[in-house]
PDB file of N, CA and C in Angstrom:
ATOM      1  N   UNK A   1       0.803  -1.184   0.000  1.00  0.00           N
ATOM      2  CA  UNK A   1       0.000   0.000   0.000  1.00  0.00           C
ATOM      3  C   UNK A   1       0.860   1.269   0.000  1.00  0.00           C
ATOM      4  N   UNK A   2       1.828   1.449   1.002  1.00  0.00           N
ATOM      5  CA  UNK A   2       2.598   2.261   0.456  1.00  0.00           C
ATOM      6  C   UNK A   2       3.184   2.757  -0.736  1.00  0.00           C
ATOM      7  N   UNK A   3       3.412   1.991  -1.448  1.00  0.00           N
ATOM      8  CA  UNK A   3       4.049   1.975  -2.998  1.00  0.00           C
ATOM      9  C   UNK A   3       3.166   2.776  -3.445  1.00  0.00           C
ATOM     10  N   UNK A   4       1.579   2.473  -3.472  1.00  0.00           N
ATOM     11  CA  UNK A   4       0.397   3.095  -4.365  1.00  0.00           C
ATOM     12  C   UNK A   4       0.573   4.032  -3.662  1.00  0.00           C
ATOM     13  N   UNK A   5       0.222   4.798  -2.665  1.00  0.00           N
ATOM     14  CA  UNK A   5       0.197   5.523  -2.176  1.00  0.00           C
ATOM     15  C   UNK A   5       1.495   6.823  -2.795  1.00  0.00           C
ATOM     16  N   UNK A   6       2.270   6.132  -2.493  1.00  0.00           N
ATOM     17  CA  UNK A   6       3.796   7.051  -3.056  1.00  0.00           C
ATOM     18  C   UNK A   6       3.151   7.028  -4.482  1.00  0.00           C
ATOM     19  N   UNK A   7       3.205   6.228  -5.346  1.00  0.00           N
ATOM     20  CA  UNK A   7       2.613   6.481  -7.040  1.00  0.00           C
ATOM     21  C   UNK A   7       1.995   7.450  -6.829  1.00  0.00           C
ATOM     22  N   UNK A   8       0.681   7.196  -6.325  1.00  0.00           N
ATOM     23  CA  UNK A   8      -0.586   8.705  -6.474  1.00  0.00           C
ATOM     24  C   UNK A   8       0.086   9.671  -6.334  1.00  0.00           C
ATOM     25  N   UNK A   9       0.962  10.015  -5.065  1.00  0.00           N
ATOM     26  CA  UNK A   9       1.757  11.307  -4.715  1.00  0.00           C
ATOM     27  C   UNK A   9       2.589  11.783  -5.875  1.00  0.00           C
ATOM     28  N   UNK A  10       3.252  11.348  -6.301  1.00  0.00           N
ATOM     29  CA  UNK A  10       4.232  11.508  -7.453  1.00  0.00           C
ATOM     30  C   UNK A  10       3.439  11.780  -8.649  1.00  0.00           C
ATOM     31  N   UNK A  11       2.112  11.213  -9.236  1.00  0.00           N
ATOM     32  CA  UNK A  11       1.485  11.737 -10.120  1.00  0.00           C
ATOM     33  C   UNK A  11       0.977  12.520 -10.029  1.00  0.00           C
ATOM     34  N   UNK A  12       0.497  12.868  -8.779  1.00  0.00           N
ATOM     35  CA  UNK A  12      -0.380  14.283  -8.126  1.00  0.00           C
ATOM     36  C   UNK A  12       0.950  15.538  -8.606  1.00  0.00           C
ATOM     37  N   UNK A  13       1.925  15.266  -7.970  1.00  0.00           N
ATOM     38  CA  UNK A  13       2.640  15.987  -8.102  1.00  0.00           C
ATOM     39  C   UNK A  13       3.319  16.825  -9.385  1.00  0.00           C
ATOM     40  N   UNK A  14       3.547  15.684 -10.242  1.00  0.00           N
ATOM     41  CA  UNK A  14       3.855  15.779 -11.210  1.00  0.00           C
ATOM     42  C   UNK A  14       2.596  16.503 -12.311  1.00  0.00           C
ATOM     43  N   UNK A  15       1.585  16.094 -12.598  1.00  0.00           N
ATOM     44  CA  UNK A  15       0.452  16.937 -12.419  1.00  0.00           C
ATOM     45  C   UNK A  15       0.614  18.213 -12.255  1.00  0.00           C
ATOM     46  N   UNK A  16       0.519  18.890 -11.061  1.00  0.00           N
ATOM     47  CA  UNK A  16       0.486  19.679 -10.768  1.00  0.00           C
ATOM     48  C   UNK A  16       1.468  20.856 -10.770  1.00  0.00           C
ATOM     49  N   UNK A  17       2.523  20.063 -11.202  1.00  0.00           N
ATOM     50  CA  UNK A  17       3.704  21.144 -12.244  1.00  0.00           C
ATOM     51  C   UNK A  17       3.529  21.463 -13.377  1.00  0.00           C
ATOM     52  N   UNK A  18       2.936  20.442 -13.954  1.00  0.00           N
ATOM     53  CA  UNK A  18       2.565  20.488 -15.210  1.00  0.00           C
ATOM     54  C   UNK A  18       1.800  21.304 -15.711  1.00  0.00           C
ATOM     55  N   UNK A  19       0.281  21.065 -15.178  1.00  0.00           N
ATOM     56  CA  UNK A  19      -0.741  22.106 -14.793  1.00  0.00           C
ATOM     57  C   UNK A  19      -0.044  23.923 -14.785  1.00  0.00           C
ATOM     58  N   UNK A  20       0.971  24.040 -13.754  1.00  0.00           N
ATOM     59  CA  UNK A  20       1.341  25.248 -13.566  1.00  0.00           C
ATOM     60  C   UNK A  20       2.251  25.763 -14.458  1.00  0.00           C
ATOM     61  N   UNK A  21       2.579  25.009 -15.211  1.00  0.00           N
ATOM     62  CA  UNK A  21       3.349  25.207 -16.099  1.00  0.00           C
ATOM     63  C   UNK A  21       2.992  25.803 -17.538  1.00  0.00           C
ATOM     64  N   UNK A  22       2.004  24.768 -17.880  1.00  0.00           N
ATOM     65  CA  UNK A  22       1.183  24.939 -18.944  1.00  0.00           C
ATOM     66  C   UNK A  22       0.491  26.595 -18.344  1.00  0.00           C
ATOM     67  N   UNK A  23      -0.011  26.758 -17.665  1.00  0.00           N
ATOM     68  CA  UNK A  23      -0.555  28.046 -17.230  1.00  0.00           C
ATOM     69  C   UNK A  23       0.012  28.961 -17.674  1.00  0.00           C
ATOM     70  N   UNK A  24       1.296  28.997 -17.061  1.00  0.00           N
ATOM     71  CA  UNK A  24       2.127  30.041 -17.556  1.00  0.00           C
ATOM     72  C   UNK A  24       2.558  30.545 -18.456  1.00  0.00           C
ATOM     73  N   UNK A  25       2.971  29.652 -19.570  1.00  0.00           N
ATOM     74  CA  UNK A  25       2.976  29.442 -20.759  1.00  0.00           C
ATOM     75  C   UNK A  25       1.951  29.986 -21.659  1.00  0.00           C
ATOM     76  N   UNK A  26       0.502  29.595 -21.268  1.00  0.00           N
ATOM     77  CA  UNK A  26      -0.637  30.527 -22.222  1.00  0.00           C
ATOM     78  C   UNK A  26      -0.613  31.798 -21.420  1.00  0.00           C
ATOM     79  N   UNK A  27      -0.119  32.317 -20.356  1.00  0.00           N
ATOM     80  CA  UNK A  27      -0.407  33.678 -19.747  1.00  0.00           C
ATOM     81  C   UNK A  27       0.750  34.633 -21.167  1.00  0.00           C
ATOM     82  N   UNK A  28       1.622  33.907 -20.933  1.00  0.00           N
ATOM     83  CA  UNK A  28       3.102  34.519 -21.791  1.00  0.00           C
ATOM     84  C   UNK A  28       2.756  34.715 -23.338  1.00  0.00           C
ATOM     85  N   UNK A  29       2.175  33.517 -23.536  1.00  0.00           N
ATOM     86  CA  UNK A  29       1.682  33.942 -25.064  1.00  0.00           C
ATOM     87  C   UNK A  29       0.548  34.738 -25.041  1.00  0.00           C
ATOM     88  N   UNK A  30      -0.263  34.305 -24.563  1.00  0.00           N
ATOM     89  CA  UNK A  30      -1.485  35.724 -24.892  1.00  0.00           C
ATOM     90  C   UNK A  30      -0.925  37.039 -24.313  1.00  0.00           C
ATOM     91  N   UNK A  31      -0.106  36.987 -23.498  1.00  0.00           N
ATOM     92  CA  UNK A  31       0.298  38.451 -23.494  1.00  0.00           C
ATOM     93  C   UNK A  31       1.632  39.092 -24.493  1.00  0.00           C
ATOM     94  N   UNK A  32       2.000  38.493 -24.976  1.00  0.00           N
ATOM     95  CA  UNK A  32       2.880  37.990 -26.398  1.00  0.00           C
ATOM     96  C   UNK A  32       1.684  38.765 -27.399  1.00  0.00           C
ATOM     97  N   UNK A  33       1.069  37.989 -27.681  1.00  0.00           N
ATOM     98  CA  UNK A  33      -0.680  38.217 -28.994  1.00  0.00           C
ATOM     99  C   UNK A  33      -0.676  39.310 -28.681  1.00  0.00           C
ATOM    100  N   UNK A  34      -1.132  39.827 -27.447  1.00  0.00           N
ATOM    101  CA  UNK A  34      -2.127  40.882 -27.167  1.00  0.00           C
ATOM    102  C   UNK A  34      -1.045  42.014 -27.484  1.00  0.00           C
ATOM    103  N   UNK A  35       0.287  42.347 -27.339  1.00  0.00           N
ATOM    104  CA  UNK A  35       1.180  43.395 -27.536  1.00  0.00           C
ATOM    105  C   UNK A  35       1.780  43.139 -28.783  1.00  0.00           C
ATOM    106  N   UNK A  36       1.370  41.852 -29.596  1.00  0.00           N
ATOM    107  CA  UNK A  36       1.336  42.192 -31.015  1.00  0.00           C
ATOM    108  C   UNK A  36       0.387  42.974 -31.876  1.00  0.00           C
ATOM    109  N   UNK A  37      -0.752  42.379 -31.315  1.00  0.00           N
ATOM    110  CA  UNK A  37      -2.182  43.178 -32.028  1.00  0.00           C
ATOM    111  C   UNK A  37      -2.148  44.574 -31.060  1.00  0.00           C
ATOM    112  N   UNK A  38      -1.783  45.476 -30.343  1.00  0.00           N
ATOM    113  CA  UNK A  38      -1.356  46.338 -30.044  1.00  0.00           C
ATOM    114  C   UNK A  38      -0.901  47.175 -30.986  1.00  0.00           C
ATOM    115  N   UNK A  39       0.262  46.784 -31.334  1.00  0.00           N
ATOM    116  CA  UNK A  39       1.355  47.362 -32.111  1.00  0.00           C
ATOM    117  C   UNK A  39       1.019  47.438 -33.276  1.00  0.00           C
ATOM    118  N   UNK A  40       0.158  46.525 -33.843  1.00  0.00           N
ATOM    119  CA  UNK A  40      -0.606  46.116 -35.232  1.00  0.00           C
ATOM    120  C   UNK A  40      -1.641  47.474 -35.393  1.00  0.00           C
ATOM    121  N   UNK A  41      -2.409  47.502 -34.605  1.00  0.00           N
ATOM    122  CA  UNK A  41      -3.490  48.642 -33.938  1.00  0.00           C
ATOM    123  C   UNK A  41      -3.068  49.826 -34.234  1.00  0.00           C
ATOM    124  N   UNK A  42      -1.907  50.244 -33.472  1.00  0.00           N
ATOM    125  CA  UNK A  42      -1.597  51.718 -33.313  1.00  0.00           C
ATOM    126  C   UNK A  42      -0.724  51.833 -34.821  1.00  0.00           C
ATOM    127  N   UNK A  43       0.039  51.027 -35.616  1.00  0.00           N
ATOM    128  CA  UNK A  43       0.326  51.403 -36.686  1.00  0.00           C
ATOM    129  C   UNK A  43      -0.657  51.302 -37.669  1.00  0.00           C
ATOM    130  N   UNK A  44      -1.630  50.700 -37.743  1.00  0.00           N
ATOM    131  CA  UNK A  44      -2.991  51.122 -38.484  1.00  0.00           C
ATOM    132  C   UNK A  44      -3.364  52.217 -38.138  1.00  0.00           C
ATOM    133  N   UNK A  45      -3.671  52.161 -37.413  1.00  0.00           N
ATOM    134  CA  UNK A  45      -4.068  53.910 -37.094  1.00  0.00           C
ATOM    135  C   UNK A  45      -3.504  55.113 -37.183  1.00  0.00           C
ATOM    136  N   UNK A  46      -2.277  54.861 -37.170  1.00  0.00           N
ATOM    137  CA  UNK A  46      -1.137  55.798 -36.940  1.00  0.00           C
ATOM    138  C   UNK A  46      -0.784  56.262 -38.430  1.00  0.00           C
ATOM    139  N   UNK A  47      -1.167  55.691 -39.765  1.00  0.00           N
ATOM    140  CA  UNK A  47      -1.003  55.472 -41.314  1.00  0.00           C
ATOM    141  C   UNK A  47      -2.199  55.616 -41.951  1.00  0.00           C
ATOM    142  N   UNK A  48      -3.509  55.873 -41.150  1.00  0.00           N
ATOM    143  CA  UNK A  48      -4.606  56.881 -41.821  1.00  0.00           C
ATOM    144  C   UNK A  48      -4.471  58.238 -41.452  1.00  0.00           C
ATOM    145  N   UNK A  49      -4.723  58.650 -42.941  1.00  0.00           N
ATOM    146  CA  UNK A  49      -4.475  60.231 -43.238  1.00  0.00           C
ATOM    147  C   UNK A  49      -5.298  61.228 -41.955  1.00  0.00           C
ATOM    148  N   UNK A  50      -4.635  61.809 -41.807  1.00  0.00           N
ATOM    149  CA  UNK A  50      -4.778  62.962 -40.832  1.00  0.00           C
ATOM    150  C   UNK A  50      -6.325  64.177 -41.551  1.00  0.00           C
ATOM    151  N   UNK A  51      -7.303  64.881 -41.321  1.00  0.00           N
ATOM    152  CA  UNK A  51      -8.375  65.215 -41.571  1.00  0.00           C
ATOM    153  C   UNK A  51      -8.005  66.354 -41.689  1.00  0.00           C
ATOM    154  N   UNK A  52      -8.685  67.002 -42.839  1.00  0.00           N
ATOM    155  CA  UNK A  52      -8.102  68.478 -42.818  1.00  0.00           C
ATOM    156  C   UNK A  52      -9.214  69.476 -41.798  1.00  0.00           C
ATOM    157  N   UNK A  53      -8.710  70.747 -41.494  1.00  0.00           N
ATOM    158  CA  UNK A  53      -9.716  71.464 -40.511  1.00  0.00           C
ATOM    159  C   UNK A  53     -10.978  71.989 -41.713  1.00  0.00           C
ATOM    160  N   UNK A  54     -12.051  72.178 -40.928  1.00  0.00           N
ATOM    161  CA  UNK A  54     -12.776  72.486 -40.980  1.00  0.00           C
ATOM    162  C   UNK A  54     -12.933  73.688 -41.967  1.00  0.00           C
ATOM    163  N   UNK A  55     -13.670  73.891 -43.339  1.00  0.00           N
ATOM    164  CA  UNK A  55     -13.158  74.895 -44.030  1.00  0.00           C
ATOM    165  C   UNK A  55     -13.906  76.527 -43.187  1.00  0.00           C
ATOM    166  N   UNK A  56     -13.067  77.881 -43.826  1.00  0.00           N
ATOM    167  CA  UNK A  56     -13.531  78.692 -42.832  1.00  0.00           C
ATOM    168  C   UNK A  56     -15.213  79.049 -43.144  1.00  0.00           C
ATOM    169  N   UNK A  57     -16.159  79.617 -42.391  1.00  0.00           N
ATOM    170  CA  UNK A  57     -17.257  80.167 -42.953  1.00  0.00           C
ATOM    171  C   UNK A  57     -17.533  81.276 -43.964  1.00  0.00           C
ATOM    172  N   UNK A  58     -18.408  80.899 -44.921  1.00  0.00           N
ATOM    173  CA  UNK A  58     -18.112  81.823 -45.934  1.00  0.00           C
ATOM    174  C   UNK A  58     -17.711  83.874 -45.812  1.00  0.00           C
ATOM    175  N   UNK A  59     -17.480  83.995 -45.999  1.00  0.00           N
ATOM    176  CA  UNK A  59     -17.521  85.373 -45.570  1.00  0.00           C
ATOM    177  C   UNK A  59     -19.064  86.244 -45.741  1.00  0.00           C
ATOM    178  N   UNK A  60     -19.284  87.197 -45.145  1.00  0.00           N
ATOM    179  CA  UNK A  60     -20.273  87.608 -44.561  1.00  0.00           C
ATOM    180  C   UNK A  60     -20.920  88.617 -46.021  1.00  0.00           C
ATOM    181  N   UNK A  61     -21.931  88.367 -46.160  1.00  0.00           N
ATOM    182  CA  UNK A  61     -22.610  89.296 -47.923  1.00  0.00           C
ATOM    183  C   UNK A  61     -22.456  90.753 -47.187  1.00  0.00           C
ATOM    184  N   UNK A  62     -22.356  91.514 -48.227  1.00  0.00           N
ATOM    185  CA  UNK A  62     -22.562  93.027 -48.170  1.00  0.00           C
ATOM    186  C   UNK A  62     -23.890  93.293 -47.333  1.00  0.00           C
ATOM    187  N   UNK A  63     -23.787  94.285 -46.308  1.00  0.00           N
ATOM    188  CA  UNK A  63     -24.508  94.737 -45.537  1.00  0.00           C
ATOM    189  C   UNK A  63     -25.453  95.621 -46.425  1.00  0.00           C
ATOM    190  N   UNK A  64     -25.115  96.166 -47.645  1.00  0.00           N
ATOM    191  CA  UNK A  64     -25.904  97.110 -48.672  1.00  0.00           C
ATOM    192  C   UNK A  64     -26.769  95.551 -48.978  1.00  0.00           C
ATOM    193  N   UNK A  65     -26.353  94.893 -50.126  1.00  0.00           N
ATOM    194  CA  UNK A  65     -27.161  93.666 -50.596  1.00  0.00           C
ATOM    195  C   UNK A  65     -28.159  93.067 -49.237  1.00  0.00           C
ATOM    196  N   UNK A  66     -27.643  92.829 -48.298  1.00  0.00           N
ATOM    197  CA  UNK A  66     -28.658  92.044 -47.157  1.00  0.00           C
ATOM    198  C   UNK A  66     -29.915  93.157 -47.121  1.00  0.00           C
ATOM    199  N   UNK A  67     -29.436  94.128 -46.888  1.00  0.00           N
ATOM    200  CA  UNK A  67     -30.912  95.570 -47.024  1.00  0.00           C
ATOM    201  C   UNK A  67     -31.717  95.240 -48.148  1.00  0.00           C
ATOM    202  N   UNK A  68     -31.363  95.475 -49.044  1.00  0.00           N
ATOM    203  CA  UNK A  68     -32.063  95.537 -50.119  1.00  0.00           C
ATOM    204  C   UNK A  68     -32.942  94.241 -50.418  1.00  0.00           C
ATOM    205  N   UNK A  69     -32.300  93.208 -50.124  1.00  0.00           N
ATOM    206  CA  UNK A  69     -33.026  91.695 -50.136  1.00  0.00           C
ATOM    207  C   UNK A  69     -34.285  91.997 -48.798  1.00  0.00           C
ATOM    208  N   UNK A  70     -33.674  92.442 -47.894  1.00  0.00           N
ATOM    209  CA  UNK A  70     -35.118  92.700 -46.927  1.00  0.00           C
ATOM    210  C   UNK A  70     -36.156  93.862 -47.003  1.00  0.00           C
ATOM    211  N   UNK A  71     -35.572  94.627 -47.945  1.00  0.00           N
ATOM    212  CA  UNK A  71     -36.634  95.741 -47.842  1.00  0.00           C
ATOM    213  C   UNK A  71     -37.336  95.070 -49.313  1.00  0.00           C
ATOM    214  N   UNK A  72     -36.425  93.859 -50.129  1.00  0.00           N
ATOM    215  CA  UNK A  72     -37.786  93.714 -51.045  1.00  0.00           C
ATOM    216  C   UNK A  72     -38.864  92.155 -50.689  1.00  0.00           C
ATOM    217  N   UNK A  73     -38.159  92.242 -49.807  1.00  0.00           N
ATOM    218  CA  UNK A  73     -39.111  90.982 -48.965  1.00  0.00           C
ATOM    219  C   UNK A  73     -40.044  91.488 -48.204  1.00  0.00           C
ATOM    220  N   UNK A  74     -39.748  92.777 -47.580  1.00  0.00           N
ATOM    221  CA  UNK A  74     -41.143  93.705 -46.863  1.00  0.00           C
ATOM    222  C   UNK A  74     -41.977  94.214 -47.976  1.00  0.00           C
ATOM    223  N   UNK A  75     -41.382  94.528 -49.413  1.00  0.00           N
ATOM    224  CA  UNK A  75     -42.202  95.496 -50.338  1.00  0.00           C
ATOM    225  C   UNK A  75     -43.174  94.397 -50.391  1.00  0.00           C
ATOM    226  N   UNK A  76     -42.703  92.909 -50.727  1.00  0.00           N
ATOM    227  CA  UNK A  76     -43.917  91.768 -50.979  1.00  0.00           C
ATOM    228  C   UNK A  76     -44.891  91.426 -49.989  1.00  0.00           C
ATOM    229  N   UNK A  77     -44.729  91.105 -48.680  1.00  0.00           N
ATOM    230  CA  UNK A  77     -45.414  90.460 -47.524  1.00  0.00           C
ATOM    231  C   UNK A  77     -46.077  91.878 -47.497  1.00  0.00           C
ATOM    232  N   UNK A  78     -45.840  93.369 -47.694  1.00  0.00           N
ATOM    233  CA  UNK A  78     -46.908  94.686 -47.874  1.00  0.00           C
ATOM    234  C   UNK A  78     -48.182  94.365 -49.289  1.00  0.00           C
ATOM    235  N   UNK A  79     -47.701  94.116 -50.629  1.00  0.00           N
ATOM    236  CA  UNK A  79     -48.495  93.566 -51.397  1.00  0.00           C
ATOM    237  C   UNK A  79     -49.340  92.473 -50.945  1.00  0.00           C
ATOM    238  N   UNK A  80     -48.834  91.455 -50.565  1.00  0.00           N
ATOM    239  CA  UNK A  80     -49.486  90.387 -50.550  1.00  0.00           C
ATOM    240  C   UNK A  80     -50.939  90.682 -49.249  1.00  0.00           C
ATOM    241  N   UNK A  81     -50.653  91.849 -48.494  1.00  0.00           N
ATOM    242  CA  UNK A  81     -51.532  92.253 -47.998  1.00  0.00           C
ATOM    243  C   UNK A  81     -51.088  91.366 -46.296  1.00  0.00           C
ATOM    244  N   UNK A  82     -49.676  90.999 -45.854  1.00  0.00           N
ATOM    245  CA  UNK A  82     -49.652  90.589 -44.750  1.00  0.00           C
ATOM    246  C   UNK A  82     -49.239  91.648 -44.102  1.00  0.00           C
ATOM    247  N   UNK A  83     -48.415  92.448 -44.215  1.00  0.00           N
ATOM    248  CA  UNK A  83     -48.153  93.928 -43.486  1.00  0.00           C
ATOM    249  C   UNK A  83     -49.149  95.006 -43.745  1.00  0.00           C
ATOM    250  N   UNK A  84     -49.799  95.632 -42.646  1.00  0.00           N
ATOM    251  CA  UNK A  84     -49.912  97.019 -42.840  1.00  0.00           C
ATOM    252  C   UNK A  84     -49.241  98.160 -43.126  1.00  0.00           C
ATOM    253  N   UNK A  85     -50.019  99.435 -43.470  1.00  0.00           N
ATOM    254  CA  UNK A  85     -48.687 100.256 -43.923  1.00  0.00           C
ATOM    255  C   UNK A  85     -47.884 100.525 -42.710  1.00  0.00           C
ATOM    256  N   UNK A  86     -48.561 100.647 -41.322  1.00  0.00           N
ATOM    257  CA  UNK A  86     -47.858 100.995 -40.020  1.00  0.00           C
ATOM    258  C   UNK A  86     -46.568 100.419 -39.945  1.00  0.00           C
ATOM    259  N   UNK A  87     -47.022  98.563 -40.113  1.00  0.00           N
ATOM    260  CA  UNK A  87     -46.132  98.211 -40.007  1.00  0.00           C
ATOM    261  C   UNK A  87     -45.031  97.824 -40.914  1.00  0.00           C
ATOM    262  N   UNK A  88     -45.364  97.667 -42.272  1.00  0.00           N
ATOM    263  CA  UNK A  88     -44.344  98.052 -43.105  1.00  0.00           C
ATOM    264  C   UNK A  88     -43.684  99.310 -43.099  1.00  0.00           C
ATOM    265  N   UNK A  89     -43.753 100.450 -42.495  1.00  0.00           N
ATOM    266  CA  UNK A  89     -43.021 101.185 -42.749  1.00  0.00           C
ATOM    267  C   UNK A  89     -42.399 101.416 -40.927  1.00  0.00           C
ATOM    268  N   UNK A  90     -42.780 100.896 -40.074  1.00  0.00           N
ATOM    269  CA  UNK A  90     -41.816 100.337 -38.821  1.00  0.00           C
ATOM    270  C   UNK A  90     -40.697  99.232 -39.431  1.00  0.00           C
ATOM    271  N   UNK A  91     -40.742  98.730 -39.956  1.00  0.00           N
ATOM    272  CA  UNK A  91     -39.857  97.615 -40.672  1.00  0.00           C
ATOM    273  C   UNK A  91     -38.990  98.184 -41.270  1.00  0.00           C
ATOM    274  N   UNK A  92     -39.704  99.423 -42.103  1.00  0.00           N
ATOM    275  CA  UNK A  92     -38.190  99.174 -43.455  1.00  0.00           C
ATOM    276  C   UNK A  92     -37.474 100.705 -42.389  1.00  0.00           C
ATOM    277  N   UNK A  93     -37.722 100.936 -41.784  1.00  0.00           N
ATOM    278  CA  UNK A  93     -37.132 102.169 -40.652  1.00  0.00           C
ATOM    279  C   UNK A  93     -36.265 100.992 -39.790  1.00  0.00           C
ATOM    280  N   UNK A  94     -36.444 100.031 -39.560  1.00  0.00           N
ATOM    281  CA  UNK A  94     -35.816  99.486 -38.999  1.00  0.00           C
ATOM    282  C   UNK A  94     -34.429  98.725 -39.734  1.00  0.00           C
ATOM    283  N   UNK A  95     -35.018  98.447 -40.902  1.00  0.00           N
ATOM    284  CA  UNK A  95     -33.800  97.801 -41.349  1.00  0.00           C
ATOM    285  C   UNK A  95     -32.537  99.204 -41.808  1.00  0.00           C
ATOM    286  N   UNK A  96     -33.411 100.087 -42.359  1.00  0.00           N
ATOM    287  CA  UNK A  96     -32.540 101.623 -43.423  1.00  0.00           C
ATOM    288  C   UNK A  96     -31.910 101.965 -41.900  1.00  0.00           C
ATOM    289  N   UNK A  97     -32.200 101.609 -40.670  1.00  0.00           N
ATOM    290  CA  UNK A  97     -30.937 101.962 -39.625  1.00  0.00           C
ATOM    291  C   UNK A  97     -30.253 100.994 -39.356  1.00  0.00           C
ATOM    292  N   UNK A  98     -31.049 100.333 -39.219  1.00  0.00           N
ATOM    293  CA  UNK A  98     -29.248  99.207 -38.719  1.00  0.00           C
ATOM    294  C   UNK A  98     -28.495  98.437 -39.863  1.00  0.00           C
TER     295      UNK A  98
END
């Protein structure tokens, strides 16, 4: 009985290096993988083109032209009979100042 006894121990043992061994081994490689596909990652990324800024906003129309487009947008909404004269002519006093 002893003998078996010692066997089991020795296979237990042996086992159980093994076991820890093998462990270690997939810890090393997947962390191996993982700082390959890392490196894989950031040079993909690192080799798409950079975005250009934002283009600027157009520049701003003549303050003469913007008048004139609104005082003939008041001459119409006065025809069309949605302004009164009161208030069409509060309007275009408002725009001929500012």
């Amino acid at each position: 009985m002893p003998g078996l006894l010692r066997g089991v121990a020795r296979t237990a043992v042996i086992a159980g290096t093994a076991t820890a061994v093998s462990n270690r081994v997939s810890r090393r490689q997947g962390a191996r993988w993982q700082a390959q596909e890392q490196q894989q990652y950031e040079q993909q990324y690192a080799q798409q083109p950079q975005y250009a800024p934002a283009p600027a906003p157009a520049p701003a129309a003549d303050p003469a032209t913007d008048r004139l487009t609104a005082l003939k947008e008041l001459g119409e909404l006065k025809d069309q009979g949605v302004l009164t004269e009161a208030e069409f002519a509060a309007e275009k006093a408002r725009i001929l100042q500012g």
